[in-house]
C-alpha atoms as a PDB file:
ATOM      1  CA  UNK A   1      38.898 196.059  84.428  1.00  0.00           C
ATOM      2  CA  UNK A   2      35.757 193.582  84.850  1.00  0.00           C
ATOM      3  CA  UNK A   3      33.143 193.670  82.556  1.00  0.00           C
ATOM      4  CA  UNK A   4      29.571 192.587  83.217  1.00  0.00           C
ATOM      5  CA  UNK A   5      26.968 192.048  80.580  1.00  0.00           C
ATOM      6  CA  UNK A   6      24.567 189.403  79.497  1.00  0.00           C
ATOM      7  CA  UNK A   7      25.559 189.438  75.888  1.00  0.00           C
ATOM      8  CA  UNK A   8      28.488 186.788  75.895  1.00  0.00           C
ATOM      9  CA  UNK A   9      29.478 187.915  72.991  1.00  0.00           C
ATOM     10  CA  UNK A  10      30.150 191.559  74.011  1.00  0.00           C
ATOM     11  CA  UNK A  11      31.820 190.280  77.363  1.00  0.00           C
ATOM     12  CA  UNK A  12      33.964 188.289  75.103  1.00  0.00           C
ATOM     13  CA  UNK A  13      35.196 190.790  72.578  1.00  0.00           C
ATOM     14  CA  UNK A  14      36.373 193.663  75.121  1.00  0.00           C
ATOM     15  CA  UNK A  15      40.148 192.311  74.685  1.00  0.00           C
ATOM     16  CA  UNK A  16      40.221 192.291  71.205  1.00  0.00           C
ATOM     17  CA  UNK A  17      38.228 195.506  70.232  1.00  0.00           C
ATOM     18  CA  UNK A  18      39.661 197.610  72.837  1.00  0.00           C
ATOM     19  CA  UNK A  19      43.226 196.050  73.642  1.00  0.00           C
ATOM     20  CA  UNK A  20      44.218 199.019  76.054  1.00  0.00           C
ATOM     21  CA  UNK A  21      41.864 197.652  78.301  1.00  0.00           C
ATOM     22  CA  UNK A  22      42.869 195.087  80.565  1.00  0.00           C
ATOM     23  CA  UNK A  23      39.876 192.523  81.188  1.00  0.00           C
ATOM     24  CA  UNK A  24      40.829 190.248  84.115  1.00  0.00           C
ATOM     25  CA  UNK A  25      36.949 189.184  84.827  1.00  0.00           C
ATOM     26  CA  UNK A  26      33.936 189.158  82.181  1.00  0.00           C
ATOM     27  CA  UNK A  27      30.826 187.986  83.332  1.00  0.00           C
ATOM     28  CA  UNK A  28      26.855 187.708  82.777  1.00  0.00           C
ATOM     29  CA  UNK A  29      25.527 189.264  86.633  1.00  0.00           C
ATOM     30  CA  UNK A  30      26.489 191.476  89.465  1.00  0.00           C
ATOM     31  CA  UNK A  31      26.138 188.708  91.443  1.00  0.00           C
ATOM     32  CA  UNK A  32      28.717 186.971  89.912  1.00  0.00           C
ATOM     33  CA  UNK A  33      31.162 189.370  89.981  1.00  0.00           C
ATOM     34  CA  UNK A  34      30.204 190.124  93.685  1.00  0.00           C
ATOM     35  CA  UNK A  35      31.135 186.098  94.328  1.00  0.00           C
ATOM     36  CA  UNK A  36      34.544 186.542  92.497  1.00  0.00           C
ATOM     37  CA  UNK A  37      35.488 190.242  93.971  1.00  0.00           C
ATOM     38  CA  UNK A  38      37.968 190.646  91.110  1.00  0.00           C
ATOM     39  CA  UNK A  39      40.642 193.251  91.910  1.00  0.00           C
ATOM     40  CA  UNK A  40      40.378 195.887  89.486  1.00  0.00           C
ATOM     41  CA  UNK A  41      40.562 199.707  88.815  1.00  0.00           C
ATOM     42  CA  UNK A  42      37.088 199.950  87.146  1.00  0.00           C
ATOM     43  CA  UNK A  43      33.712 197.393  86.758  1.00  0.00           C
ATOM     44  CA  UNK A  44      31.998 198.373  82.862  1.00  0.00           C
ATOM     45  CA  UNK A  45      28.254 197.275  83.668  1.00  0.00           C
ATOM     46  CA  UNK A  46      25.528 197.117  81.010  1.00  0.00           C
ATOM     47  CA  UNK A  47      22.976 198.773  82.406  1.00  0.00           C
ATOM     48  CA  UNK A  48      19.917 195.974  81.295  1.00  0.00           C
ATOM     49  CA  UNK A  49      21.273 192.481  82.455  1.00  0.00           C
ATOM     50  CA  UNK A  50      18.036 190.972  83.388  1.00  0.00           C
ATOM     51  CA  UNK A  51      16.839 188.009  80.081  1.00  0.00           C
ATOM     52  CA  UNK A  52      14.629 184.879  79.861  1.00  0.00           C
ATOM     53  CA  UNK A  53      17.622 182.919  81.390  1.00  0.00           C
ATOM     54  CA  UNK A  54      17.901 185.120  84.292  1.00  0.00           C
ATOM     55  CA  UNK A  55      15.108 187.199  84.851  1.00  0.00           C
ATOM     56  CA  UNK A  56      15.814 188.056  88.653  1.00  0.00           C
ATOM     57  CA  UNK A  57      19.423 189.940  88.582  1.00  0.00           C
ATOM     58  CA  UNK A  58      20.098 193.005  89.573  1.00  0.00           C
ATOM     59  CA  UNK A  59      20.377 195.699  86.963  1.00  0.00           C
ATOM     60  CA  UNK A  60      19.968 199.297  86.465  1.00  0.00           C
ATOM     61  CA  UNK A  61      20.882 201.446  89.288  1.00  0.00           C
ATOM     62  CA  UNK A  62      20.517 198.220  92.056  1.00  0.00           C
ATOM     63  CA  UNK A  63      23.289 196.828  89.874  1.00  0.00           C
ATOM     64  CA  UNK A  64      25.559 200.138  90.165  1.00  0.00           C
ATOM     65  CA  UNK A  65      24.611 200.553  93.864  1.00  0.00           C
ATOM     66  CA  UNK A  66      25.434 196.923  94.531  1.00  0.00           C
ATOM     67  CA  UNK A  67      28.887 197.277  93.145  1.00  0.00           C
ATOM     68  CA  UNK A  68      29.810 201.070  94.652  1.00  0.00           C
ATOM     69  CA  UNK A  69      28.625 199.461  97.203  1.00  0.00           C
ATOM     70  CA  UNK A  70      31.720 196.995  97.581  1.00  0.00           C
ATOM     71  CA  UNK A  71      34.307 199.775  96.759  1.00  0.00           C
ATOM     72  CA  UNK A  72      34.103 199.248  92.852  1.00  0.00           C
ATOM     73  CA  UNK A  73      34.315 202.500  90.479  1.00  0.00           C
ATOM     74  CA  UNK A  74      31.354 202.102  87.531  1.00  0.00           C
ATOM     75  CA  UNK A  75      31.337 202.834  84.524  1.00  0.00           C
ATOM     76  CA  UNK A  76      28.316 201.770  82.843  1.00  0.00           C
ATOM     77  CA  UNK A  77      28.137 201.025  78.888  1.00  0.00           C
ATOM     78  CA  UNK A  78      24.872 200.861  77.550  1.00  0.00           C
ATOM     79  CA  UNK A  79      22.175 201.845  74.613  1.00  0.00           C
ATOM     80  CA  UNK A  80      20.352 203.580  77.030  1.00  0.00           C
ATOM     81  CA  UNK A  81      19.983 207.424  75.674  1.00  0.00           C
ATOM     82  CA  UNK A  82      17.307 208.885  78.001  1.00  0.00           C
ATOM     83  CA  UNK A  83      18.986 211.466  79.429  1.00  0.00           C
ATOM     84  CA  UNK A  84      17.498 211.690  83.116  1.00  0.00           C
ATOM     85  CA  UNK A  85      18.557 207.888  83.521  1.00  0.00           C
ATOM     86  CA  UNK A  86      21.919 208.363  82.880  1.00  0.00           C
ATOM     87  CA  UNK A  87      22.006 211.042  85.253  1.00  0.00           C
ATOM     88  CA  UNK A  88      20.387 209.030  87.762  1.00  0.00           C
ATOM     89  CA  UNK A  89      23.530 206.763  87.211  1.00  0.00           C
ATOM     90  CA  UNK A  90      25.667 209.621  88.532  1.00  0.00           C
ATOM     91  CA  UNK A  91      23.477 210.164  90.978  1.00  0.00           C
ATOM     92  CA  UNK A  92      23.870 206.402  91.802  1.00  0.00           C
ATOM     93  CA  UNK A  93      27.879 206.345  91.918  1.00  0.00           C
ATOM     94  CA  UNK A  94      28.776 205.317  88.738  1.00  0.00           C
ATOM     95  CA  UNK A  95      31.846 207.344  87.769  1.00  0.00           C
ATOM     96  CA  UNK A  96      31.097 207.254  83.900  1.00  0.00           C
ATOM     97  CA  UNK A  97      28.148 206.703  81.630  1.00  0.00           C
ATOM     98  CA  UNK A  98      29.639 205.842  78.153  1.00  0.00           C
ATOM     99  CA  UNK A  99      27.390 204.639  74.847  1.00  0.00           C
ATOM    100  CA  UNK A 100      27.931 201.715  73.178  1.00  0.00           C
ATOM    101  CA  UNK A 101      26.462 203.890  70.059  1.00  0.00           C
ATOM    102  CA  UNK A 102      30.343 205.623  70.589  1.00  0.00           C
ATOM    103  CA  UNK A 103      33.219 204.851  68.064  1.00  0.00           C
ATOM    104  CA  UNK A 104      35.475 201.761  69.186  1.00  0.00           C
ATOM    105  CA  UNK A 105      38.466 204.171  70.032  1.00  0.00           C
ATOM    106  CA  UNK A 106      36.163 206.524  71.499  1.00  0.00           C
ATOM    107  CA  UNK A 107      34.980 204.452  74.142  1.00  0.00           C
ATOM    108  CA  UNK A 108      38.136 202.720  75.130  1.00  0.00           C
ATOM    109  CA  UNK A 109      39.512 206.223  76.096  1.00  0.00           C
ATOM    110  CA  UNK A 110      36.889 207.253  78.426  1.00  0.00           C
ATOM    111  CA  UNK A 111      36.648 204.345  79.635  1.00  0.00           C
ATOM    112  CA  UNK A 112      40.845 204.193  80.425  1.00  0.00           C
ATOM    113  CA  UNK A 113      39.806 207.627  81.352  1.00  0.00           C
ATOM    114  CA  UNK A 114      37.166 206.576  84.041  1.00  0.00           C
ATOM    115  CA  UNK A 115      39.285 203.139  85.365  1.00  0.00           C
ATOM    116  CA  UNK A 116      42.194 206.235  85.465  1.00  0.00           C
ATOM    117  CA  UNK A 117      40.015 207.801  88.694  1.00  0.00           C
ATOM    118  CA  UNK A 118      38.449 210.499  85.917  1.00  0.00           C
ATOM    119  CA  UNK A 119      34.735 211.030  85.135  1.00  0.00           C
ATOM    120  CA  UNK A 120      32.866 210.612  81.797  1.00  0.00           C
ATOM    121  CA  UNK A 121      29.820 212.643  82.066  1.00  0.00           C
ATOM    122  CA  UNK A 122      28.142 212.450  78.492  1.00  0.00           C
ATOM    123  CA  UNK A 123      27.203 215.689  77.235  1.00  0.00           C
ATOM    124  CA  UNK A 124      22.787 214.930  77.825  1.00  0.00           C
ATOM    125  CA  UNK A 125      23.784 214.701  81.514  1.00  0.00           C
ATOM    126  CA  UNK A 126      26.167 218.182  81.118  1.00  0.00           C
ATOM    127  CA  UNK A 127      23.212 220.004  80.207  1.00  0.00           C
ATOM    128  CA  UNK A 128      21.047 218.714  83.267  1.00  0.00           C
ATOM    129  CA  UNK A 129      24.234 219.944  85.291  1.00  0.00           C
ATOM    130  CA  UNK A 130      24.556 223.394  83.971  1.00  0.00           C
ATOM    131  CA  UNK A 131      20.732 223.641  84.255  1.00  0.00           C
ATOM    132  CA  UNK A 132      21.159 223.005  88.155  1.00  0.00           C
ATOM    133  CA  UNK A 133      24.095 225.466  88.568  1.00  0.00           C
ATOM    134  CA  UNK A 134      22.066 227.902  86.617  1.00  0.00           C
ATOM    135  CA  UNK A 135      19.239 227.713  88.805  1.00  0.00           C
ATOM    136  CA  UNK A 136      21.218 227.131  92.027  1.00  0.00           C
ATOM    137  CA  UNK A 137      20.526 223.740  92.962  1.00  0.00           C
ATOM    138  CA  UNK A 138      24.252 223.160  92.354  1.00  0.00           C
ATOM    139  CA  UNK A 139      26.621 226.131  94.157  1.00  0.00           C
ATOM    140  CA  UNK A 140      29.701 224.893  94.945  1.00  0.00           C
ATOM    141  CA  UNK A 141      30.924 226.021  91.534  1.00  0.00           C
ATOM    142  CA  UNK A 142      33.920 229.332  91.074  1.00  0.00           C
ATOM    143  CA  UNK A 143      32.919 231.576  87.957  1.00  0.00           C
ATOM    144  CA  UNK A 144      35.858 229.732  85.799  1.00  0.00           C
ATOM    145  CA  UNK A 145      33.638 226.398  86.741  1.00  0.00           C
ATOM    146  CA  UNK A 146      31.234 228.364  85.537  1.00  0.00           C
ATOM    147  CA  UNK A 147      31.844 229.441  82.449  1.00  0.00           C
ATOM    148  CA  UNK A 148      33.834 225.825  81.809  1.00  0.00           C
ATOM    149  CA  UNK A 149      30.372 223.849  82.159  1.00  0.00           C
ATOM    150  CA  UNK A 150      28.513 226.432  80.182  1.00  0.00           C
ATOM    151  CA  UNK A 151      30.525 226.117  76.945  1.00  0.00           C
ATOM    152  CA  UNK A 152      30.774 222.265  77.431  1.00  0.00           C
ATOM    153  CA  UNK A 153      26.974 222.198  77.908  1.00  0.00           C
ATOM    154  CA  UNK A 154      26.649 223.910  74.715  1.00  0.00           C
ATOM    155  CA  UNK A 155      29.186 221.403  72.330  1.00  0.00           C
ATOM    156  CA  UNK A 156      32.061 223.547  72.477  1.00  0.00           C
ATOM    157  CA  UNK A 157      35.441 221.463  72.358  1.00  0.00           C
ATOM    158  CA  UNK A 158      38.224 222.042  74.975  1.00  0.00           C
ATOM    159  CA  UNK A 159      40.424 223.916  71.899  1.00  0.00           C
ATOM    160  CA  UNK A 160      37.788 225.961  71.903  1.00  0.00           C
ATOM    161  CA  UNK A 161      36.727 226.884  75.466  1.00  0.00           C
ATOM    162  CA  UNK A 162      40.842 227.221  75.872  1.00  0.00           C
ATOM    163  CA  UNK A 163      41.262 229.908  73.570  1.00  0.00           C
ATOM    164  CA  UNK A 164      37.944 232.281  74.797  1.00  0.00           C
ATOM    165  CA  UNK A 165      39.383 231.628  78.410  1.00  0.00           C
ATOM    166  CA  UNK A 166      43.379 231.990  77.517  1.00  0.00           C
ATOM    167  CA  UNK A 167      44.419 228.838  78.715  1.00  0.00           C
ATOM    168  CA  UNK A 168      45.905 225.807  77.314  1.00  0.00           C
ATOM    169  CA  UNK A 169      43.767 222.555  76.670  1.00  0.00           C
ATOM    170  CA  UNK A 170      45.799 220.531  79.173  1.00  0.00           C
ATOM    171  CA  UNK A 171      45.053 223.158  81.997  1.00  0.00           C
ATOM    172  CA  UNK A 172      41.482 223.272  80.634  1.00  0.00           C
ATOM    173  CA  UNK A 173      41.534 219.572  80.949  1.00  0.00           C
ATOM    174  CA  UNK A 174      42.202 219.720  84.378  1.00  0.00           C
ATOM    175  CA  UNK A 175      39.943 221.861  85.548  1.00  0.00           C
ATOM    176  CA  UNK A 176      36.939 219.864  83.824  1.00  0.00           C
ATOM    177  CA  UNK A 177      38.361 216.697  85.747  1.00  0.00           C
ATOM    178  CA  UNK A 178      38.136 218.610  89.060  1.00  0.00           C
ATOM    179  CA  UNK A 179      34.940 219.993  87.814  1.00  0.00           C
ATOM    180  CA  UNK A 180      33.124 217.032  86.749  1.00  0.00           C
ATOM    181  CA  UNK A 181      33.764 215.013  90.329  1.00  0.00           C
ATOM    182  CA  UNK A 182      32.669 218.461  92.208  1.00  0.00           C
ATOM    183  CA  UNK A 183      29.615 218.444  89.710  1.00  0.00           C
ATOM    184  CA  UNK A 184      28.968 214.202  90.301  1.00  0.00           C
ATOM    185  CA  UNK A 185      28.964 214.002  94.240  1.00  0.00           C
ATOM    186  CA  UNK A 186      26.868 217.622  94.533  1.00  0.00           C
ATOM    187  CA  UNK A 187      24.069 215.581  91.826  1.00  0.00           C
ATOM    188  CA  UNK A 188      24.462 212.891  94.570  1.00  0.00           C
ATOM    189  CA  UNK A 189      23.532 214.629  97.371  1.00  0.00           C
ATOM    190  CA  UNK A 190      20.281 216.290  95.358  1.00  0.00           C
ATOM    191  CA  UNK A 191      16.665 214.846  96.119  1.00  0.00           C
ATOM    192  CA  UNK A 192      14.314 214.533  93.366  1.00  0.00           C
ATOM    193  CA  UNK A 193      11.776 217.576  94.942  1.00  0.00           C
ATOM    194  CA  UNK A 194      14.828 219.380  94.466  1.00  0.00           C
ATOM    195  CA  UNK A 195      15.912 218.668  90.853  1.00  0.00           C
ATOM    196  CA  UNK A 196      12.204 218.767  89.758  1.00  0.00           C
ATOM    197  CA  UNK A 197      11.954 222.684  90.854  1.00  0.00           C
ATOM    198  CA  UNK A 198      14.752 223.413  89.322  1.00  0.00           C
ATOM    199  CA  UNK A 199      13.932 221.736  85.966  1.00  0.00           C
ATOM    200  CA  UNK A 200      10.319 222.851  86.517  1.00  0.00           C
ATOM    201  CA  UNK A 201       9.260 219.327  86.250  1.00  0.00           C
ATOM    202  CA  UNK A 202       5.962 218.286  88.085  1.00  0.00           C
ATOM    203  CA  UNK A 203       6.455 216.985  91.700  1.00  0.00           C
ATOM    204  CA  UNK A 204       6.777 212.680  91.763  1.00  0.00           C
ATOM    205  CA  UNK A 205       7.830 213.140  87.765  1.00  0.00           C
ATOM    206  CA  UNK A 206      11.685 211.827  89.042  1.00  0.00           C
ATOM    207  CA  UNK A 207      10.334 209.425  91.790  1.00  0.00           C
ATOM    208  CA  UNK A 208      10.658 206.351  89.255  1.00  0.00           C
ATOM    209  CA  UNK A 209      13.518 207.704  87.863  1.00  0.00           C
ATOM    210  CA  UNK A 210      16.095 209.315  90.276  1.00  0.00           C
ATOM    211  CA  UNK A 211      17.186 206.735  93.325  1.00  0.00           C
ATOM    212  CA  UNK A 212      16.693 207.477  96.844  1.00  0.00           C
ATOM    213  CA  UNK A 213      18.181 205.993  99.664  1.00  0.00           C
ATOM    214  CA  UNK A 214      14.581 204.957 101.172  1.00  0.00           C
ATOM    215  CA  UNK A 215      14.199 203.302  97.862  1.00  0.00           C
ATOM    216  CA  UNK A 216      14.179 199.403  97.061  1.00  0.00           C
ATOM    217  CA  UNK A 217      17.460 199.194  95.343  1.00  0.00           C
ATOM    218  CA  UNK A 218      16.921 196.007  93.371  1.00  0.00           C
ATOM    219  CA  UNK A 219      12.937 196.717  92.456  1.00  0.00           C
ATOM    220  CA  UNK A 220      14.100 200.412  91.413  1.00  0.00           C
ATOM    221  CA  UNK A 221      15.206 199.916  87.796  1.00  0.00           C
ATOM    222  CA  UNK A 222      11.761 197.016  86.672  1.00  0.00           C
ATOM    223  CA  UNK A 223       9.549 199.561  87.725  1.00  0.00           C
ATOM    224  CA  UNK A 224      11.286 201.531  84.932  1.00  0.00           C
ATOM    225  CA  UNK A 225      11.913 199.348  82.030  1.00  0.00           C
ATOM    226  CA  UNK A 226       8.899 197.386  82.814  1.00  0.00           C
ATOM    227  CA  UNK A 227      11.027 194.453  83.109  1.00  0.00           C
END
């Protein structure tokens, strides 16, 4: 795995706080990483790179498109919590949006989980999705998908969606993997017009939030942060 955040301190501790992660590259910008073109199975990206000693990197979802981009899964690890950015990170190509709010162990498994070719979809961005499939912007969902999402969307643990479906966890497991990459390239392929009236947002309330392939890639996330 390569990591990329400003903090050197946080690049630097990744080995020792989470040692079933192997860190082969650690650095401060995409760009640098982009220069090196480590080999790995996953790139962790902090989601706000840009600081007074470089204010002009990319970050946000430039960053994430800028390394999908180049073939690399993402996974990004941030303090972020508002929950139509991280979905714009699906929506981006990042494969997993994990807080670094999350419990050491916590993290390293989803994030062995998303360098494994699974998803981590935190449970703010589940609710958008079962929204959508409610509402049929989403479609391409069978009734079991169906009732999977809804009790995830709603806190329900896989023990617990298992039993009410009569199926074991593992199976249940399964199907939310195949679920949760069905439920990540269909958010993809959804324009903002489209998500607001099925939120019942007002039209242009996603244009500075969700990205768009007409959009400037590496102005898209300052006009958000105001960075």
């Amino acid at each position: 795995m390569a990591v990329v955040d400003d903090a050197s301190l946080i690049r630097e501790s990744f080995g020792l706080l989470m040692p079933g992660l192997d860190v082969v590259a650690a650095v401060a910008t995409v760009e640098e990483l982009t220069r090196r073109r480590p080999v790995v199975d996953a790139v962790l990206l902090d989601l706000h790179l840009a600081n007074l000693e470089q204010p002009d990197v990319r970050q946000g979802i430039a960053a994430i498109r800028a390394l999908t981009s180049r073939g690399y899964r993402v996974c990004t690890y941030s303090q972020e919590e508002r929950r139509f950015v991280l979905a714009a990170c699906i929506a981006a190509g990042a494969s997993g949006v994990v807080a670094k709010a999350l419990p050491t162990g916590r993290a390293e498994r989803l994030l062995i989980e998303v360098a494994s070719g699974g998803t981590a979809v935190p449970q703010s961005v589940v609710g958008i999705l079962e929204v959508l499939v409610r509402r049929n912007c989403i479609t391409l969902l069978s009734e079991r998908q169906r009732q999977i999402l809804y009790g995830r969307a709603r806190g329900l643990s896989y023990g617990q969606i298992a039993k009410q479906l009569f199926v074991s966890e593992s199976t249940l497991r399964g199907y939310w993997l195949d679920l949760t990459r069905s439920l990540s390239d269909s958010l993809r392929s959804l324009t903002p017009s489209e998500i607001e009236r099925a939120l019942g947002l007002a039209p242009g309330d996603l244009l500075e939030l969700w990205p768009e392939e007409a959009t400037d890639a590496k102005d898209w996330w300052r006009v958000d942060t105001g960075k």
